[in-house]
N, C-alpha and C. Protein backbone atom coordinates (compact mmCIF):
# COMPACT_ATOMS: atom_id res chain seq x y z
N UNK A 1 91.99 77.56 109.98
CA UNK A 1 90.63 78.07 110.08
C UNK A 1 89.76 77.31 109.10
N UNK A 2 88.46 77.08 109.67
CA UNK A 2 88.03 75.92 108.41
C UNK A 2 86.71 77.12 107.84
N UNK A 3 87.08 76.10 106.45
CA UNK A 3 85.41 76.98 105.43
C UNK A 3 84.78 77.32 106.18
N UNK A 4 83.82 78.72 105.38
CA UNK A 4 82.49 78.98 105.68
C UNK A 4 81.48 77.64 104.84
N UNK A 5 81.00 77.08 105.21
CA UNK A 5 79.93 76.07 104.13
C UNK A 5 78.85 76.65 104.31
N UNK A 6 77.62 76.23 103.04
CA UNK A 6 76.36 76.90 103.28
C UNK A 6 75.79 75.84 104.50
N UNK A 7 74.53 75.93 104.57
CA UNK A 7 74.01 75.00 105.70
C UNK A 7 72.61 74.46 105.36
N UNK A 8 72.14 73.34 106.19
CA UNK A 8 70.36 72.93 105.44
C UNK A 8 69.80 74.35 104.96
N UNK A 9 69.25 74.35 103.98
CA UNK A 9 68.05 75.52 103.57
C UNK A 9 68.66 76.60 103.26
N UNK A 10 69.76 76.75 102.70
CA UNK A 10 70.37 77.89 102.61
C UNK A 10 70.53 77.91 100.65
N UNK A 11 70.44 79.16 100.29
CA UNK A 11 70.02 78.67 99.17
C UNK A 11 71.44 79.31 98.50
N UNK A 12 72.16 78.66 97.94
CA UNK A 12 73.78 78.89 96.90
C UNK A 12 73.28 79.25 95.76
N UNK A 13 73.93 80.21 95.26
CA UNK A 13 73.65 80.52 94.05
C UNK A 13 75.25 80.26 92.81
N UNK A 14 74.26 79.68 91.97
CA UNK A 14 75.44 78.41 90.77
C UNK A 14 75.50 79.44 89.29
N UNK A 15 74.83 80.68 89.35
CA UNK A 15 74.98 81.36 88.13
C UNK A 15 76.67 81.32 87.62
N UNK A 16 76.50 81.05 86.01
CA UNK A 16 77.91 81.49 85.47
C UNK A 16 78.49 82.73 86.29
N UNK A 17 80.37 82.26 86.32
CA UNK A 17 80.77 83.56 86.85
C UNK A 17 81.03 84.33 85.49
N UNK A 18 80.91 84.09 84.39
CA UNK A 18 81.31 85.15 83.21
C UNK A 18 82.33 85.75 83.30
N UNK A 19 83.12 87.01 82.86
CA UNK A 19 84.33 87.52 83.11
C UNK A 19 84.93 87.12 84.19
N UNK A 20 84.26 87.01 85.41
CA UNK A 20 85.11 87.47 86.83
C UNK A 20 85.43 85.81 86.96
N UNK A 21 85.04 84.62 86.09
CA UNK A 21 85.57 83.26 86.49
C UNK A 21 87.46 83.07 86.08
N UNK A 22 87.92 84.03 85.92
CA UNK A 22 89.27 84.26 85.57
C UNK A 22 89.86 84.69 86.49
N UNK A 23 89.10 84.82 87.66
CA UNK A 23 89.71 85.58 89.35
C UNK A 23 89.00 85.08 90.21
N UNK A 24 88.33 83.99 90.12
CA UNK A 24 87.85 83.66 91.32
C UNK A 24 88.05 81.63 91.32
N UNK A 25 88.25 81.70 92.78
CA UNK A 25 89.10 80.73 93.33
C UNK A 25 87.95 79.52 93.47
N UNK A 26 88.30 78.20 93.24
CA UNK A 26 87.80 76.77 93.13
C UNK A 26 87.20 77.40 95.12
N UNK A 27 85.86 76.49 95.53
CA UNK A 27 85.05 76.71 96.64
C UNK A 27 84.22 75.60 97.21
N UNK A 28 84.40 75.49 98.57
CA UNK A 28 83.32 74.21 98.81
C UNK A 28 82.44 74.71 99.36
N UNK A 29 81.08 74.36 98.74
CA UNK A 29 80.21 75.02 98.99
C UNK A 29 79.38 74.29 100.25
N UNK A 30 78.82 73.15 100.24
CA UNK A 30 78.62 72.32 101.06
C UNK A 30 79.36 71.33 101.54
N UNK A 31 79.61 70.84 103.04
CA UNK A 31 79.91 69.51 103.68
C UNK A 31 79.00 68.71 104.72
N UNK A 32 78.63 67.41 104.45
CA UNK A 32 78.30 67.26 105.75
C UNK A 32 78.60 65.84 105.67
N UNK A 33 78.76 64.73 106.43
CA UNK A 33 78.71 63.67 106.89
C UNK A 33 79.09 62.69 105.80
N UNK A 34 78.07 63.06 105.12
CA UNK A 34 77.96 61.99 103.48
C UNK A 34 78.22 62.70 102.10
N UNK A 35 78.21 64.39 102.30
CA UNK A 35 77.84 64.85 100.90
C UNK A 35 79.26 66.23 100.76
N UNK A 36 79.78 66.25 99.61
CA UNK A 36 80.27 67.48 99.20
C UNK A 36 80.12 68.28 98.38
N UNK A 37 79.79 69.14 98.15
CA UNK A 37 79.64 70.49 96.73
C UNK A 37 81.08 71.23 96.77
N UNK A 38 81.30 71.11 95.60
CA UNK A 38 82.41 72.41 95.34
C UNK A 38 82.02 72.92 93.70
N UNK A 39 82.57 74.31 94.17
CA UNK A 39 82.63 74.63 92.59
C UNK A 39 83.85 74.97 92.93
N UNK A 40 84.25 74.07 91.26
CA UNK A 40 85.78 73.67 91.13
C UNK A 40 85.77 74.69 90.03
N UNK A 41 86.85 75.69 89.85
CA UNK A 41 87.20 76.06 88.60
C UNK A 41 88.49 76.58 87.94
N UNK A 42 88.62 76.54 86.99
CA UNK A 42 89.43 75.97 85.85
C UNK A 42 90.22 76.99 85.01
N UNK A 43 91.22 77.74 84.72
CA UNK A 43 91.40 78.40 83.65
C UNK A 43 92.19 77.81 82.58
N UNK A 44 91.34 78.09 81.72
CA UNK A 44 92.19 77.60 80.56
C UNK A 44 93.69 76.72 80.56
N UNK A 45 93.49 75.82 80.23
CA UNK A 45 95.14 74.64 79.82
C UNK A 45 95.17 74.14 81.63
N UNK A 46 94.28 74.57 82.54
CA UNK A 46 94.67 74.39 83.92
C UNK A 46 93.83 72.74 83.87
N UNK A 47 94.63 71.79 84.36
CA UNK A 47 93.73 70.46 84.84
C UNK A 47 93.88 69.97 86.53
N UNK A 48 92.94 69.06 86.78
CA UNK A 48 93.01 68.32 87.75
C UNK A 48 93.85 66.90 87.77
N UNK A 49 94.76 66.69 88.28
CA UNK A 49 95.63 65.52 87.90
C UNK A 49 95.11 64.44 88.21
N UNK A 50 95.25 63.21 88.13
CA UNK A 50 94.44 62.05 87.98
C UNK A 50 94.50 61.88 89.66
N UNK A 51 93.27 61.50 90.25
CA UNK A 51 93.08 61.31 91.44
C UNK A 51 91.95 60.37 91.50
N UNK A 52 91.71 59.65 92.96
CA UNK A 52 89.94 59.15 92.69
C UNK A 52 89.88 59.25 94.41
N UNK A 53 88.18 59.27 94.27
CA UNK A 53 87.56 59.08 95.95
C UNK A 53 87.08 58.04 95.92
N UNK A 54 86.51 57.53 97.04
CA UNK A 54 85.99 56.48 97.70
C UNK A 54 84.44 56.36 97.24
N UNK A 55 83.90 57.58 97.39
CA UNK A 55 82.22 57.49 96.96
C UNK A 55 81.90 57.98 95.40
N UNK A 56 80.77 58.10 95.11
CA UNK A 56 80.44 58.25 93.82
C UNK A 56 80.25 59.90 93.69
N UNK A 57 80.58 60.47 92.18
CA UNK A 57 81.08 61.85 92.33
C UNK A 57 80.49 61.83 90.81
N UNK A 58 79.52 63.04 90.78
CA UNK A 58 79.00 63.71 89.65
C UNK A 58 80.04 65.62 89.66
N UNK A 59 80.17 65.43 87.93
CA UNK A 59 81.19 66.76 87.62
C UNK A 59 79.30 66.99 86.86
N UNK A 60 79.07 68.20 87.12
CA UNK A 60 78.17 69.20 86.03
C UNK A 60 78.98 70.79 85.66
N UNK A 61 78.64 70.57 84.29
CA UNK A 61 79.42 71.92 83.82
C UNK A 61 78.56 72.93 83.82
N UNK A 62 79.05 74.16 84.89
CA UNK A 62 78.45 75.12 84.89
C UNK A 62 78.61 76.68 83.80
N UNK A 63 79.72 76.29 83.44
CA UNK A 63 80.30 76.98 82.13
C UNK A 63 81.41 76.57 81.90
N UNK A 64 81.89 77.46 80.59
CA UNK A 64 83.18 76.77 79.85
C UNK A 64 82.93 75.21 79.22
N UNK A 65 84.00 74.67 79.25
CA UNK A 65 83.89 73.06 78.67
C UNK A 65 85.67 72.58 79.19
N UNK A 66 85.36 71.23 79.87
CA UNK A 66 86.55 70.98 80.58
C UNK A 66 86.42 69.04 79.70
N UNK A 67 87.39 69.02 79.91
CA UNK A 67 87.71 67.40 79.15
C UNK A 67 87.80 66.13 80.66
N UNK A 68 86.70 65.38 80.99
CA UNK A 68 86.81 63.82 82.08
C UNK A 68 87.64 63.40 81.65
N UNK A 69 88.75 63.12 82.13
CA UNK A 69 89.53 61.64 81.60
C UNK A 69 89.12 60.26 82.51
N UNK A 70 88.39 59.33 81.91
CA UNK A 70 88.62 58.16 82.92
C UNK A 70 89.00 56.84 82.27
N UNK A 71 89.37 56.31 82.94
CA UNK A 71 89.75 54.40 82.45
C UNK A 71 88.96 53.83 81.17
N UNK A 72 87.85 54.41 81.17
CA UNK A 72 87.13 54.23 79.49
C UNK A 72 87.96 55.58 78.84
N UNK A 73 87.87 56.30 78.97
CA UNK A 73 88.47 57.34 77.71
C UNK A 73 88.39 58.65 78.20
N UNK A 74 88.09 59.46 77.48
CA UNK A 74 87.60 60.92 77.66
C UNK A 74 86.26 61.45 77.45
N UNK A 75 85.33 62.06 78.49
CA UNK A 75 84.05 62.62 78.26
C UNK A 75 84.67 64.19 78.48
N UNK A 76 83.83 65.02 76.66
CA UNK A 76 83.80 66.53 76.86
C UNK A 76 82.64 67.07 77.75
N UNK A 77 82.91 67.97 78.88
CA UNK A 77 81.58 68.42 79.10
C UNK A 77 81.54 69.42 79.30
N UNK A 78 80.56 70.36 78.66
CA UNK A 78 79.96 71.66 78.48
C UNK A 78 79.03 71.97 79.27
N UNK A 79 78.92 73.48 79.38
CA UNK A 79 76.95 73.78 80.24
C UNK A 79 76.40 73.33 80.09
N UNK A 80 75.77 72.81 81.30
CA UNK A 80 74.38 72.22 81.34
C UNK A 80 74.45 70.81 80.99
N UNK A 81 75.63 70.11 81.15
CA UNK A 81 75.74 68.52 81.17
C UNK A 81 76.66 68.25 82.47
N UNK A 82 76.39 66.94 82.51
CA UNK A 82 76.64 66.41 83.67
C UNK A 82 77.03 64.68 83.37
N UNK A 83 78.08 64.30 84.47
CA UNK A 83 78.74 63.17 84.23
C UNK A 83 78.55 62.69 85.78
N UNK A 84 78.82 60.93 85.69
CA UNK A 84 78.43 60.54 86.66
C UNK A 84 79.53 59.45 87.18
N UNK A 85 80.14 59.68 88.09
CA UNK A 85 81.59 58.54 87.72
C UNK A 85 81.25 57.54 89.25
N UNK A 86 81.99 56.39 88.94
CA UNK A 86 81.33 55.20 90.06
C UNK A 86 82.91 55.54 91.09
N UNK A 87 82.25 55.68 92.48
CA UNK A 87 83.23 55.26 93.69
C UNK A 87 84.65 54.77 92.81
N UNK A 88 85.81 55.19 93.38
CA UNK A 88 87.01 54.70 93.38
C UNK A 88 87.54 55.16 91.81
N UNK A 89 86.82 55.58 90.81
CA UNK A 89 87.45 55.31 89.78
C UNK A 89 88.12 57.01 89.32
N UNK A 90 89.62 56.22 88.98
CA UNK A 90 90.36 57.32 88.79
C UNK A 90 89.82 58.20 87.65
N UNK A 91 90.48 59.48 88.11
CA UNK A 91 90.03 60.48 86.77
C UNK A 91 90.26 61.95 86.87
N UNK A 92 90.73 62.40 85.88
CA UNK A 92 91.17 63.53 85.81
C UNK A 92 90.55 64.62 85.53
N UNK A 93 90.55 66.04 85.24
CA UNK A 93 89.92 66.96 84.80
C UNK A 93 91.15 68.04 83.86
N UNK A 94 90.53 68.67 82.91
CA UNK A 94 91.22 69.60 81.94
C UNK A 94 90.64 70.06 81.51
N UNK A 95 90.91 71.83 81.76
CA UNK A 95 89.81 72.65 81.52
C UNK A 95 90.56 73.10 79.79
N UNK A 96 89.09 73.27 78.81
CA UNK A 96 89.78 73.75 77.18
C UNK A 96 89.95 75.13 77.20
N UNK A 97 88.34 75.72 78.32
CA UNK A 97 88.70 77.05 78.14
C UNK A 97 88.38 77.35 79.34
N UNK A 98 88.50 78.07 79.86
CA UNK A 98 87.96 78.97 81.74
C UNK A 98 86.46 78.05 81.35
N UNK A 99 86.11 77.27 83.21
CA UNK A 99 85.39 76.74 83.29
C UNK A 99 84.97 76.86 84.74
N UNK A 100 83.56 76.50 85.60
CA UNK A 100 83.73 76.48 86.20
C UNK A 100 82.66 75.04 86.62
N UNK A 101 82.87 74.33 87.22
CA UNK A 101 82.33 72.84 87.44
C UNK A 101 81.30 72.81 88.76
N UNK A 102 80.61 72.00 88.97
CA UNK A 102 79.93 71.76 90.63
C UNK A 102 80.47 70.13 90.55
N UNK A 103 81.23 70.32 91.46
CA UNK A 103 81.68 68.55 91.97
C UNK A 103 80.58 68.27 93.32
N UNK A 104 79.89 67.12 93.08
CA UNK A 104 79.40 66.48 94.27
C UNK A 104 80.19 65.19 94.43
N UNK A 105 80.50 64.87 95.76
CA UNK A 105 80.91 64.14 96.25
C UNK A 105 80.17 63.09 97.18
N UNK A 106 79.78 62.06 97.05
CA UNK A 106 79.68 61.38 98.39
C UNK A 106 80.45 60.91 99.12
N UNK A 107 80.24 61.13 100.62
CA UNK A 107 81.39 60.83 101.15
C UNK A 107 80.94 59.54 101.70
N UNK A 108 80.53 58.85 102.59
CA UNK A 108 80.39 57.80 103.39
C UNK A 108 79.02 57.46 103.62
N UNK A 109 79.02 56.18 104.39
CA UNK A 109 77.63 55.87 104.85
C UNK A 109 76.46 55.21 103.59
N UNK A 110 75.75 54.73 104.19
CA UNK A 110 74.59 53.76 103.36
C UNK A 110 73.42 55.01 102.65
């Protein structure tokens, strides 16, 4: 059965989950053609193992603070920052404490 995704004009709401981000499950929020949203999230000591995509992929921290690992080193990122990583390049995620992330993805196309 595939996701519910939101759709054009539909408006998602990105507020911290606060307590309840300790029970609620990583989500894709948008898909379409070229673009992905998820909120990815994290509990504590939990990481993303080193992986990479094809298009270019911004992590913004929506709470908590999770550790980038990429081929330069490690970026910390906290609320309200945002990282910007180029097509193809590997990289990991590690959350320090319950976190919860917005991954955009591009997927394809000019």
């Amino acid at each position: 059965m595939a996701l519910p995704h939101a759709q054009a004009r539909d408006v998602i709401d990105l507020q911290p989950l606060g307590a309840a981000v300790a029970q609620t499950p990583s989500t894709s929020l948008i898909k379409t053609a070229r673009l992905q949203l998820m909120r990815v999230v994290l509990r504590a000591g939990q990481s993303l193992p080193e992986h990479q995509v094809p298009g270019e992929i911004t992590i913004q921290g929506l709470e908590g603070e999770a550790v980038v690992t990429t081929t330069e080193g490690e970026r910390v990122l906290k609320a309200q920052q945002l990282v910007l990583l180029p097509g193809g390049e590997p990289h990991a995620v590690h959350a320090r404490t319950d976190c919860s992330l917005l991954v955009t993805v591009r997927l394809g196309g000019p």
